[in-house]
N, C-alpha and C. Protein backbone atom coordinates (compact mmCIF):
# COMPACT_ATOMS: atom_id res chain seq x y z
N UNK A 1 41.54 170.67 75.90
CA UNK A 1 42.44 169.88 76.68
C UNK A 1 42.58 168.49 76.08
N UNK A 2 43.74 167.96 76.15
CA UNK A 2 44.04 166.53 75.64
C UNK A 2 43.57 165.70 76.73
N UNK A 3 43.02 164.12 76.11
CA UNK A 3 42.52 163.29 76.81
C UNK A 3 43.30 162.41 76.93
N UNK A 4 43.01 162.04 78.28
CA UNK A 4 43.86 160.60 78.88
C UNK A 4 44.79 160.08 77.85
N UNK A 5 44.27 159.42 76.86
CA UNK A 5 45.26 158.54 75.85
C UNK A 5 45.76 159.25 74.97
N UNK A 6 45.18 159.77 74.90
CA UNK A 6 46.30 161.11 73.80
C UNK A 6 47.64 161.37 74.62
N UNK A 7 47.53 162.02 75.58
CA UNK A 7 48.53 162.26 76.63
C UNK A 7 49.08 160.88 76.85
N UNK A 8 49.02 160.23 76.82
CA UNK A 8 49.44 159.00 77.28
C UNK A 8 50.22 158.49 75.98
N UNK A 9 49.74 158.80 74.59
CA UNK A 9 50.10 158.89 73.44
C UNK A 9 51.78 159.38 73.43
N UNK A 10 51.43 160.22 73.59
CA UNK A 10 52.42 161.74 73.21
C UNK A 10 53.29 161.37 74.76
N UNK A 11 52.90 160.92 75.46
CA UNK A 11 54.29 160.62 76.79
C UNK A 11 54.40 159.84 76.27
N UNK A 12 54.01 158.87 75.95
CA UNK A 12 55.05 157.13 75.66
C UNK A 12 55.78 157.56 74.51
N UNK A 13 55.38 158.06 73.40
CA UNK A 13 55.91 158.31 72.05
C UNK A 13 57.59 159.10 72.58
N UNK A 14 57.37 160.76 73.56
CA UNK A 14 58.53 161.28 74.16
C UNK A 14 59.44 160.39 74.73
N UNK A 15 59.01 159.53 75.03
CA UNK A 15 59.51 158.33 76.34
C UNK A 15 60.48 157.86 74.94
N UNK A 16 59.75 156.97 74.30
CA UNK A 16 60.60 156.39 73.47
C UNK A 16 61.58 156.92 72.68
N UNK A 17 61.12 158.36 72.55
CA UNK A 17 62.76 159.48 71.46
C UNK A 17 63.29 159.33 72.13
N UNK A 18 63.03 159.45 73.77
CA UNK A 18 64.13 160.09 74.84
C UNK A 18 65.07 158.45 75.10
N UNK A 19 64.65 157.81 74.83
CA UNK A 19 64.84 156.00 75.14
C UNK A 19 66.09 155.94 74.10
N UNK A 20 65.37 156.04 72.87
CA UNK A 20 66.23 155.94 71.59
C UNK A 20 67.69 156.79 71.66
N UNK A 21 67.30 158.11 71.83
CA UNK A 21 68.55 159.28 71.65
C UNK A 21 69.65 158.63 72.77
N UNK A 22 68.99 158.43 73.84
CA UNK A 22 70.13 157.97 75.17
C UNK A 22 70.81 156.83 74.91
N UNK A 23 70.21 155.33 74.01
CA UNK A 23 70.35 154.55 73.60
C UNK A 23 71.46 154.45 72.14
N UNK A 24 71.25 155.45 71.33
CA UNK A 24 71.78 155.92 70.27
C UNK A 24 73.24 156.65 70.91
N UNK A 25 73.38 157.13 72.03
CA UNK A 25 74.42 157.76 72.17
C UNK A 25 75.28 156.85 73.17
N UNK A 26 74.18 155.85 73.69
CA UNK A 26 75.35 154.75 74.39
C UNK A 26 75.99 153.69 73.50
N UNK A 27 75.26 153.51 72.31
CA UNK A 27 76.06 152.85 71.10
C UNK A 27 76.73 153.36 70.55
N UNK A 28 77.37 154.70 70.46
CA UNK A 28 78.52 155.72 70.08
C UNK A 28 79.31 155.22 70.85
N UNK A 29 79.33 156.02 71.93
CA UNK A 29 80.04 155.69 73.51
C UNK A 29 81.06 154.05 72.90
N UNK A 30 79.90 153.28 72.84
CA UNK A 30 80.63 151.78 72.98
C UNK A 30 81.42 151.75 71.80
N UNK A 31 81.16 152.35 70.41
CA UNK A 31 81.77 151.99 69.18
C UNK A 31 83.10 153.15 69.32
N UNK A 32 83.24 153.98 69.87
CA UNK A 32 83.84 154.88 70.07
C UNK A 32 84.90 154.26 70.95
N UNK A 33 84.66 153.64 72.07
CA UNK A 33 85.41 153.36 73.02
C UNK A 33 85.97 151.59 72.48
N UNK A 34 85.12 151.15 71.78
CA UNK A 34 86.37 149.53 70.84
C UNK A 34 86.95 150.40 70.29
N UNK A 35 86.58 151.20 69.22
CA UNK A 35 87.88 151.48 68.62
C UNK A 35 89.26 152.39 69.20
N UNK A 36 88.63 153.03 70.04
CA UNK A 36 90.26 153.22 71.47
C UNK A 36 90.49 151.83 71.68
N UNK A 37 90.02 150.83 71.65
CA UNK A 37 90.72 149.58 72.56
C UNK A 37 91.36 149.08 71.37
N UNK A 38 90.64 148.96 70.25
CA UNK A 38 91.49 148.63 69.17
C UNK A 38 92.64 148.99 68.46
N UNK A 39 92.89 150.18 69.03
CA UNK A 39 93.89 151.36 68.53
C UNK A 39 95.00 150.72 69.61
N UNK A 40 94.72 150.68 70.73
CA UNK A 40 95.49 150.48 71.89
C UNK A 40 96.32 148.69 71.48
N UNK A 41 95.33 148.25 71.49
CA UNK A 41 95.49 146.40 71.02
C UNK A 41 96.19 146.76 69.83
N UNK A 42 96.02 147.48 68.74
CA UNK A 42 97.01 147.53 67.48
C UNK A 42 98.40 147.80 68.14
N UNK A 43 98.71 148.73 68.80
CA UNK A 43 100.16 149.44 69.13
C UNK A 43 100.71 148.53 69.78
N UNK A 44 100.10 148.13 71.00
CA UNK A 44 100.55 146.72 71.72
C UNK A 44 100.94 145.40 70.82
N UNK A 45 100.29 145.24 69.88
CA UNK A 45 100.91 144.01 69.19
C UNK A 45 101.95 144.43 68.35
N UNK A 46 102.11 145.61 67.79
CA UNK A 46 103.29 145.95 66.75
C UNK A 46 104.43 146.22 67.33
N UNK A 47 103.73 146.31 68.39
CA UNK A 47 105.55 146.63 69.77
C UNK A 47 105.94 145.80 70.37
N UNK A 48 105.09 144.22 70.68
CA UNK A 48 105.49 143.16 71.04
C UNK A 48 105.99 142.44 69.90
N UNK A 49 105.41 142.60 68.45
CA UNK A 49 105.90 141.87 67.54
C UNK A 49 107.80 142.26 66.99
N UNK A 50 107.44 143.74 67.46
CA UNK A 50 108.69 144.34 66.99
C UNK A 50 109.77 143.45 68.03
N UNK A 51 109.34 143.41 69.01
CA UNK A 51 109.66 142.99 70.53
C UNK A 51 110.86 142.01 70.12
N UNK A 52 109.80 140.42 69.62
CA UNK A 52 109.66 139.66 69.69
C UNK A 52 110.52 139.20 68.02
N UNK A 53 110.60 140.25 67.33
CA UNK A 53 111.25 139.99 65.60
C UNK A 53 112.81 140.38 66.65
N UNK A 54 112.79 141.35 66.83
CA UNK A 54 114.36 141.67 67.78
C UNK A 54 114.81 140.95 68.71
N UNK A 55 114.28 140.08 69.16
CA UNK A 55 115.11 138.90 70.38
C UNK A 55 114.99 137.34 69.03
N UNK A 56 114.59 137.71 68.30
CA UNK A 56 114.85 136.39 67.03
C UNK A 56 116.07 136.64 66.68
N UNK A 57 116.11 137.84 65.73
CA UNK A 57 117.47 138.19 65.53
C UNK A 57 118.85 138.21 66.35
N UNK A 58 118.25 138.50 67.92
CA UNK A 58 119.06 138.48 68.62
C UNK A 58 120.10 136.89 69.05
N UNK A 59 118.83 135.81 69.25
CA UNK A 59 119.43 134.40 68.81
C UNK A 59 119.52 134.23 67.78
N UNK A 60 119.66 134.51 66.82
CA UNK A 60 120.06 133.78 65.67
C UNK A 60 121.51 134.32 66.05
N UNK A 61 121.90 135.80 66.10
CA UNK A 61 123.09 135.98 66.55
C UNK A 61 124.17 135.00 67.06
N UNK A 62 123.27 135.18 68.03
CA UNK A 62 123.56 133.78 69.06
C UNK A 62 124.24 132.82 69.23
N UNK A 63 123.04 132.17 68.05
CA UNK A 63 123.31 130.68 67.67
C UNK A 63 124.69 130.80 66.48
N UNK A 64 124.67 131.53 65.70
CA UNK A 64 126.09 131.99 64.90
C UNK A 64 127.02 132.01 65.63
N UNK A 65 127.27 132.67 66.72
CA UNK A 65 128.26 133.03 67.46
C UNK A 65 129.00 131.80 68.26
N UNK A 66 127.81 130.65 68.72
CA UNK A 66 127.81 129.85 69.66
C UNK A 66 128.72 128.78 68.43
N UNK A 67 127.77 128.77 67.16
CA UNK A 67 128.45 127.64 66.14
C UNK A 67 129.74 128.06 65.99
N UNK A 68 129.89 129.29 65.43
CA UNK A 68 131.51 129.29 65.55
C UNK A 68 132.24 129.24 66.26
N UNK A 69 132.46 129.37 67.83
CA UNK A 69 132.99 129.18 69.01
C UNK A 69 132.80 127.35 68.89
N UNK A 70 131.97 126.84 68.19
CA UNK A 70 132.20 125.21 68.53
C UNK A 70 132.91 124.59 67.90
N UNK A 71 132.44 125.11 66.25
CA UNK A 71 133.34 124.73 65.58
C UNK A 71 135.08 124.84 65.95
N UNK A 72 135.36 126.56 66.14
CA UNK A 72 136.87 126.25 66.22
C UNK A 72 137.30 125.25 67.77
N UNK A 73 136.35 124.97 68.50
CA UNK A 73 136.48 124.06 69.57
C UNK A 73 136.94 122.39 69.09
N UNK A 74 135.90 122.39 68.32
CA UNK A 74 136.15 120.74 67.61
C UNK A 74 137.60 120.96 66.72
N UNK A 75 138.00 121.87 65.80
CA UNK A 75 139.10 121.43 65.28
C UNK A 75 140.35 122.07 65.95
N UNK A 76 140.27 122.32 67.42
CA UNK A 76 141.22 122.35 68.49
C UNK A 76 141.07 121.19 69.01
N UNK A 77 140.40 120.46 69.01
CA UNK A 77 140.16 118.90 69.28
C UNK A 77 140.76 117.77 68.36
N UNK A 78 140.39 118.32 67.28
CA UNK A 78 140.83 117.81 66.15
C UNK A 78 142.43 117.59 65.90
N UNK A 79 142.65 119.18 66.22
CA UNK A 79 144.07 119.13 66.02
C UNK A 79 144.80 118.27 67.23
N UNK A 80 144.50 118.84 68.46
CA UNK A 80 144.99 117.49 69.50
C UNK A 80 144.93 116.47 69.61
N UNK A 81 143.68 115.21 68.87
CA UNK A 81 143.70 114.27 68.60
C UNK A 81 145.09 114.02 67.85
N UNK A 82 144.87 114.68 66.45
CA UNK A 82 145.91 113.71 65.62
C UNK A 82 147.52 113.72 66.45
N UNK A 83 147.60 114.77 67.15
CA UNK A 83 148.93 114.94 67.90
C UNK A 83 148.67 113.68 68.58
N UNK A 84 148.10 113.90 69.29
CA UNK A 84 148.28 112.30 70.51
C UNK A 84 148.54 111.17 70.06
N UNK A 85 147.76 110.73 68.80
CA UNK A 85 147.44 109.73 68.16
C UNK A 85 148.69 110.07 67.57
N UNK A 86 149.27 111.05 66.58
CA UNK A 86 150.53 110.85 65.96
C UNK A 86 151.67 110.35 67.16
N UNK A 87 151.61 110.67 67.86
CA UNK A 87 152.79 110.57 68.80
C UNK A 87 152.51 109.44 69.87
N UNK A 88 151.74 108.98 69.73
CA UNK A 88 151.49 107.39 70.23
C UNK A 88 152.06 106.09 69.78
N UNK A 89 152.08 106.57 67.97
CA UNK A 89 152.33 105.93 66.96
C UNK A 89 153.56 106.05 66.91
N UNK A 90 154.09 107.10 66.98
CA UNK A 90 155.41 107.21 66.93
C UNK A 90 156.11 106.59 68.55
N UNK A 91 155.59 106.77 69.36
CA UNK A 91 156.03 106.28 70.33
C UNK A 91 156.39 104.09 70.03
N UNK A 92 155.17 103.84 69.47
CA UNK A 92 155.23 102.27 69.31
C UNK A 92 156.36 101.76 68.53
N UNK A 93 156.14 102.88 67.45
CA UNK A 93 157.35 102.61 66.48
C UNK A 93 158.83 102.72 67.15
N UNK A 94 158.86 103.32 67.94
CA UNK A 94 159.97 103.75 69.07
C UNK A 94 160.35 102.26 69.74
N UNK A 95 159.07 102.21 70.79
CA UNK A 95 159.68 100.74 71.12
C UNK A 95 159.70 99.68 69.95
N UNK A 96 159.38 99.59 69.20
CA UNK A 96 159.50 98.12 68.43
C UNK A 96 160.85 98.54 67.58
N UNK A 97 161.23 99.61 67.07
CA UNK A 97 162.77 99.94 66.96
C UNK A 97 163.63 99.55 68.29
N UNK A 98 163.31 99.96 69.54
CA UNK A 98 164.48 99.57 70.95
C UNK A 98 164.35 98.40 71.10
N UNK A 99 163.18 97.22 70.57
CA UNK A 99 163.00 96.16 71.16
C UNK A 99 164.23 95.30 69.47
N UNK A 100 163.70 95.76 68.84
CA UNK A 100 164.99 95.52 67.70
C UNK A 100 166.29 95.38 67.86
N UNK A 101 166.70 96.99 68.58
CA UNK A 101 168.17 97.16 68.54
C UNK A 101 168.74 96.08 70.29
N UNK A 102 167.42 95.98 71.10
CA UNK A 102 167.84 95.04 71.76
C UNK A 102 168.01 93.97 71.93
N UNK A 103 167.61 93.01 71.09
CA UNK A 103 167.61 92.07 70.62
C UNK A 103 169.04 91.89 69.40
N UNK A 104 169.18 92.43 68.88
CA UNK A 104 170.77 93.49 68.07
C UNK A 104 171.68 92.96 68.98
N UNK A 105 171.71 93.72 70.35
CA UNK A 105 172.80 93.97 71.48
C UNK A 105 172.89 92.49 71.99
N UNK A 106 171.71 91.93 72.72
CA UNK A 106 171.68 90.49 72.97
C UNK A 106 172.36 89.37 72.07
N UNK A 107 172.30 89.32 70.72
CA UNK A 107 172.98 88.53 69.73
C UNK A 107 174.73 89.35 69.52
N UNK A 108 174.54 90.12 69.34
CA UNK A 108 176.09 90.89 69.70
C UNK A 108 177.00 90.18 70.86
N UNK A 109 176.47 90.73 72.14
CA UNK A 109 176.82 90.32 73.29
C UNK A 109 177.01 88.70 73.00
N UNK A 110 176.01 87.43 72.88
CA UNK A 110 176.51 86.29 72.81
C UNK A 110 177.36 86.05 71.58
N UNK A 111 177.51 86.35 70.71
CA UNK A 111 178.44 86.14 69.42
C UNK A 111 179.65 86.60 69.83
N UNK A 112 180.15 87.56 70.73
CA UNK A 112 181.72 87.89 70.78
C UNK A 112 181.96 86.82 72.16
């Protein structure tokens, strides 16, 4: 028959395989289960990045679309300026020609 510490030997020694193996298979478990999370965290960022490259493109669109809508805004501006301004000018020139020919009529009128 085995004595006290022998037995006591041979249980602690079992104790500890049985410690280790359970231990050994909960560090699987965990390395097993990051790399599902890591797999998961990979797909999630390549689908937000994709996400996130496609609403870039989408403003830049955008901003193209918006510049050219401004641009032809400003030289519809452009073009109505010089109208106003041409025809302002021409208007002055207008009166300072009537203020001419009236001044014309006034010396007319007293000379006959």
């Amino acid at each position: 028959m085995l004595s006290y510490p022998v037995f006591l030997n041979i249980f602690l020694g079992l104790a500890i395989i049985l410690l280790f193996i359970f231990y050994q298979r909960k560090v699987d478990d965990f390395k097993k289960a990051r790399e599902e999370i890591e797999a998961v965290l990979e797909i999630r960022t390549k689908a937000k990045t994709r996400e996130l490259e496609e609403l870039a493109e989408s403003l830049e669109e955008k901003v193209k679309e918006r510049t050219r809508e401004l641009q032809e805004r400003v030289r519809e501006l452009e073009r109505f300026h010089k109208l106003t301004v041409g025809r302002e000018l021409k208007l002055i020139e207008l009166k300072k020609e009537l203020k001419k020919i009236k001044e014309e009529l006034e010396k007319f009128k007293q000379g006959s």
